[in-house]
Protein backbone atom coordinates (compact mmCIF):
# COMPACT_ATOMS: atom_id res chain seq x y z
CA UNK A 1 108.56 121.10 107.72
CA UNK A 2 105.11 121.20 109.43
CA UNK A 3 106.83 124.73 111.38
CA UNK A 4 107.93 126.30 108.04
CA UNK A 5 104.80 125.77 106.76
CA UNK A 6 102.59 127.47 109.57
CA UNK A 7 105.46 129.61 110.18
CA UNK A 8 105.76 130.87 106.70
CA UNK A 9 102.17 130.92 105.79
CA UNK A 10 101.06 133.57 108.61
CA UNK A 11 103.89 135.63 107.16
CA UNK A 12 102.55 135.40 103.72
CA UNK A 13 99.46 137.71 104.35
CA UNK A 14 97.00 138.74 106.33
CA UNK A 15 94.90 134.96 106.17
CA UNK A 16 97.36 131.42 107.43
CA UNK A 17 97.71 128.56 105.10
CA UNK A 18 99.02 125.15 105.74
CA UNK A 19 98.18 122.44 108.58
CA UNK A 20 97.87 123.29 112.02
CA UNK A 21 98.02 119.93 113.84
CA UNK A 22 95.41 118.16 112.22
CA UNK A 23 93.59 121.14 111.11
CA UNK A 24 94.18 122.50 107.32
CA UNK A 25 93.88 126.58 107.57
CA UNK A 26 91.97 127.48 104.49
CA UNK A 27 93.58 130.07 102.08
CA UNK A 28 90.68 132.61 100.49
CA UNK A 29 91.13 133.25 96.67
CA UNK A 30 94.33 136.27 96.24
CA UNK A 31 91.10 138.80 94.79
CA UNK A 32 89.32 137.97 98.26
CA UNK A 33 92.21 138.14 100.99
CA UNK A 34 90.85 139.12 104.36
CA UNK A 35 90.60 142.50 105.79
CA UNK A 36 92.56 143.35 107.97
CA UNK A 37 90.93 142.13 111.77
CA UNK A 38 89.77 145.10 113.97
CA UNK A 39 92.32 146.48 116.89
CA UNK A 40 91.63 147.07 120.07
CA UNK A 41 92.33 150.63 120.61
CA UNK A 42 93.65 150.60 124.02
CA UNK A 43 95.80 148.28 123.70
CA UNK A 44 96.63 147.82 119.56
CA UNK A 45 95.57 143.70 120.20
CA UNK A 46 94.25 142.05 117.29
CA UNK A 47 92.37 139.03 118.40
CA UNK A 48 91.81 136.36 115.00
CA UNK A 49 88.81 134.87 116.31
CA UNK A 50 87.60 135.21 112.28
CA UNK A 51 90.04 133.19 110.65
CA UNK A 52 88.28 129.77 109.04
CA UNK A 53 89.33 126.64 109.50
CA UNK A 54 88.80 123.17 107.55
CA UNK A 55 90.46 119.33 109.25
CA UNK A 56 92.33 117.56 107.88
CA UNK A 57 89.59 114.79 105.55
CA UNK A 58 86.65 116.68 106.41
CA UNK A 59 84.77 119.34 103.74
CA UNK A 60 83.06 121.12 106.72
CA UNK A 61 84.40 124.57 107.48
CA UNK A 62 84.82 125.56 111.49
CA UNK A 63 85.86 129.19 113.22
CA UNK A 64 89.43 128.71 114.50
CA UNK A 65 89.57 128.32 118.17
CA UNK A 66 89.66 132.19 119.49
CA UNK A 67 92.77 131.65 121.64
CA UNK A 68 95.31 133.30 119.10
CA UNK A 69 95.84 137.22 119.76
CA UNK A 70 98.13 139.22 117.15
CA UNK A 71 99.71 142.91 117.75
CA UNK A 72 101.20 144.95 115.46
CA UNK A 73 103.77 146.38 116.56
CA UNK A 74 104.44 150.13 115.87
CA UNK A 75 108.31 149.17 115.82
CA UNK A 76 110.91 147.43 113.82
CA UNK A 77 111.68 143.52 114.43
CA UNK A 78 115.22 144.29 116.53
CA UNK A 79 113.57 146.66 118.61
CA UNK A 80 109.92 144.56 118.77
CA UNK A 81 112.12 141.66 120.21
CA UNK A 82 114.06 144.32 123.00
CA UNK A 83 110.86 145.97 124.17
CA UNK A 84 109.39 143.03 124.83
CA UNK A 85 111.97 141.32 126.93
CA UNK A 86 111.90 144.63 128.94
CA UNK A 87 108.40 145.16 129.11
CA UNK A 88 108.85 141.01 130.76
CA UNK A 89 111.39 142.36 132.73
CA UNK A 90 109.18 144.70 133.76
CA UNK A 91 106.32 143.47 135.13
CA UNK A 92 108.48 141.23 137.49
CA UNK A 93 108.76 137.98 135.07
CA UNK A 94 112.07 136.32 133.23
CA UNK A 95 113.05 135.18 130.10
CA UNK A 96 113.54 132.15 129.99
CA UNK A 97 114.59 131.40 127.00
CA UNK A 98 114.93 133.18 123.06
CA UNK A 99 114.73 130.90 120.02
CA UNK A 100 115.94 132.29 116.93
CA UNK A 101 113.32 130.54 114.37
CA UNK A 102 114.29 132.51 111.42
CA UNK A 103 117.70 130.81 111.73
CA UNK A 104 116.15 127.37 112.45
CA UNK A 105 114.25 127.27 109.37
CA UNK A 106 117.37 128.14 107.45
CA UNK A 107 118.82 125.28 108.45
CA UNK A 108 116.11 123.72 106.32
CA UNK A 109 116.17 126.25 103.44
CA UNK A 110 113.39 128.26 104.03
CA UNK A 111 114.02 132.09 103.78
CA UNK A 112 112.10 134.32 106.27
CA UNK A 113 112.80 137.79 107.64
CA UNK A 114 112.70 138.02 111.38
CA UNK A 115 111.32 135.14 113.89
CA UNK A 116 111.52 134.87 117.30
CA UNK A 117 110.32 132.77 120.06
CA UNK A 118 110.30 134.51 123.58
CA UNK A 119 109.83 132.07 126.19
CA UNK A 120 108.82 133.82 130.01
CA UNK A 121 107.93 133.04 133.18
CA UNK A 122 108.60 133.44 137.13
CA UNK A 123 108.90 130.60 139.63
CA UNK A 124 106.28 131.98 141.54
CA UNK A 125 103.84 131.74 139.19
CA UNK A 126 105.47 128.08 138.61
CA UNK A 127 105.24 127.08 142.37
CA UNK A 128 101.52 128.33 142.63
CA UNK A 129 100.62 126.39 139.39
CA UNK A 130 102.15 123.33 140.94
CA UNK A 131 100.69 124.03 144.14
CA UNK A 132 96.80 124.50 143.02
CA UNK A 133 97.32 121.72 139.77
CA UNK A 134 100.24 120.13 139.26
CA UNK A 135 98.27 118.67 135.69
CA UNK A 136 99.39 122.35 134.47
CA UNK A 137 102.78 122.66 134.57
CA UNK A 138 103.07 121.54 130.90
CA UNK A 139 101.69 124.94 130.07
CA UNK A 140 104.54 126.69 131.29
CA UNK A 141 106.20 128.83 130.34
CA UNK A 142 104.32 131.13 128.37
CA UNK A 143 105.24 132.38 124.77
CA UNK A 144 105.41 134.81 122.33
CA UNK A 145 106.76 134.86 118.59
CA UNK A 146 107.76 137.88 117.06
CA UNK A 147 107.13 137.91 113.07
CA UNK A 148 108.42 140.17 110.71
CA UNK A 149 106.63 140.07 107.46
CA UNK A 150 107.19 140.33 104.13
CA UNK A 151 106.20 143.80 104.00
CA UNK A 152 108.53 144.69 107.02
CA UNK A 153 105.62 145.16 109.11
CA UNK A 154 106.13 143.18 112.74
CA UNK A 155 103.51 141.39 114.99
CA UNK A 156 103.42 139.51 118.27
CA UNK A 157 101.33 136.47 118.66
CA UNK A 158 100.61 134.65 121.66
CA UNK A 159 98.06 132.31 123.02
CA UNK A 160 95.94 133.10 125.57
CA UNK A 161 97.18 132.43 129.08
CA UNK A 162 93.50 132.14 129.71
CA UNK A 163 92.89 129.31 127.18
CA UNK A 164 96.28 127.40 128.36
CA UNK A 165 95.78 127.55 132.09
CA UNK A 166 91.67 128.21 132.25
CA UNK A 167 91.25 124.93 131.18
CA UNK A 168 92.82 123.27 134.57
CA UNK A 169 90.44 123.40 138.01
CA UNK A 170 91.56 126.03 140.41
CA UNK A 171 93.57 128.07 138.28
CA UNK A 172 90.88 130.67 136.96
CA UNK A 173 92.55 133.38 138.97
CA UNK A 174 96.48 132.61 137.76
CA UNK A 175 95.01 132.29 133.86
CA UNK A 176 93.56 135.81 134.04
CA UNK A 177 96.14 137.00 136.12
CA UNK A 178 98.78 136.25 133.48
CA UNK A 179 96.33 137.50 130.71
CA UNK A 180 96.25 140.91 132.28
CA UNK A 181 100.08 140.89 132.33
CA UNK A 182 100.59 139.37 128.69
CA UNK A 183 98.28 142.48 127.25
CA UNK A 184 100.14 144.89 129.10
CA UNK A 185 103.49 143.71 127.78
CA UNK A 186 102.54 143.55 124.39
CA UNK A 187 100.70 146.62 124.76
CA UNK A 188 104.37 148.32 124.72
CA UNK A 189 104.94 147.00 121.37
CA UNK A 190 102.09 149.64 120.17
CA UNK A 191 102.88 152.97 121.59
């Protein structure tokens, strides 16, 4: 249930409502719903660095942690979902694995339009990680979901390879590595 909800709620609109682990994502009033965030131009990235944040038994509101990135894509869900596996396939990494969400959380009765999980790697990015800090290898592999919205619109949301792998000693250099890669395959998604 805690999926549908986070799953559902970033579909709902352009601000996220529900719990996030042990943090409660505030909803604005429906007369003040959030502009939409700026795009980077080059590559059609929206990073939600913005969106507010309240935990779970505490009044105090806190900016989300900036590791969250959002494209929209320029393309339908289907083809969102193919273009990305090929822009993986691309630049030399694998799929490892596609979870159909939207179906998952029909199991449970929820109604969504399209939601995808994209899981990718490469076992050379999986032996180096090992090799530098084994501690890491829970952050692999790295993932995308694909969301279409209510109003058809599609976007791509990832976490920062940065955030997940900067955080380990020695692996500064693979994080932003992968970054660079991760823009440039979502970056298809917006031509």
């Amino acid at each position: 249930m805690l999926i549908s909800k986070i799953l559902l709620s970033s579909l709902a609109g352009c601000c996220l409502a529900g719990t996030v682990g042990l943090t409660q994502v505030a909803t604005p009033p429906k007369d003040a719903c959030c502009a939409p965030p700026a795009k980077d131009a080059a590559t059609g990235i929206v990073e939600l660095a913005s969106t507010q944040t309240q935990p779970v038994g505490k009044k105090q509101m806190s900016k989300a942690p900036d590791f969250l990135v959002t494209g929209m894509s320029n393309y339908g869900f289907d083809d969102t979902v193919q273009i990305l596996k090929g822009a993986i396939e691309q630049q030399n990494l694998m799929v490892v694995h596609e979870i159909d969400a939207q179906r998952m959380l029909r199991m449970v009765g929820e109604q969504t339009k399209g939601m995808k999980q994209i899981l990718f790697f490469h076992p050379r990015y999986m032996k180096r990680i090992k090799d530098t800090n084994p501690n890491a290898m829970i952050e692999a592999p790295l993932k995308f979901i694909v969301m279409e919205r209510p109003d058809g619109k599609v976007m791509v949301r990832y976490i920062k390879p940065t955030y997940l792998f900067g955080r380990y000693e020695g692996l500064d250099e693979i994080a932003k590595e992968l970054e660079s890669i991760t823009k440039k395959i979502v970056a298809e998604t917006t031509k």
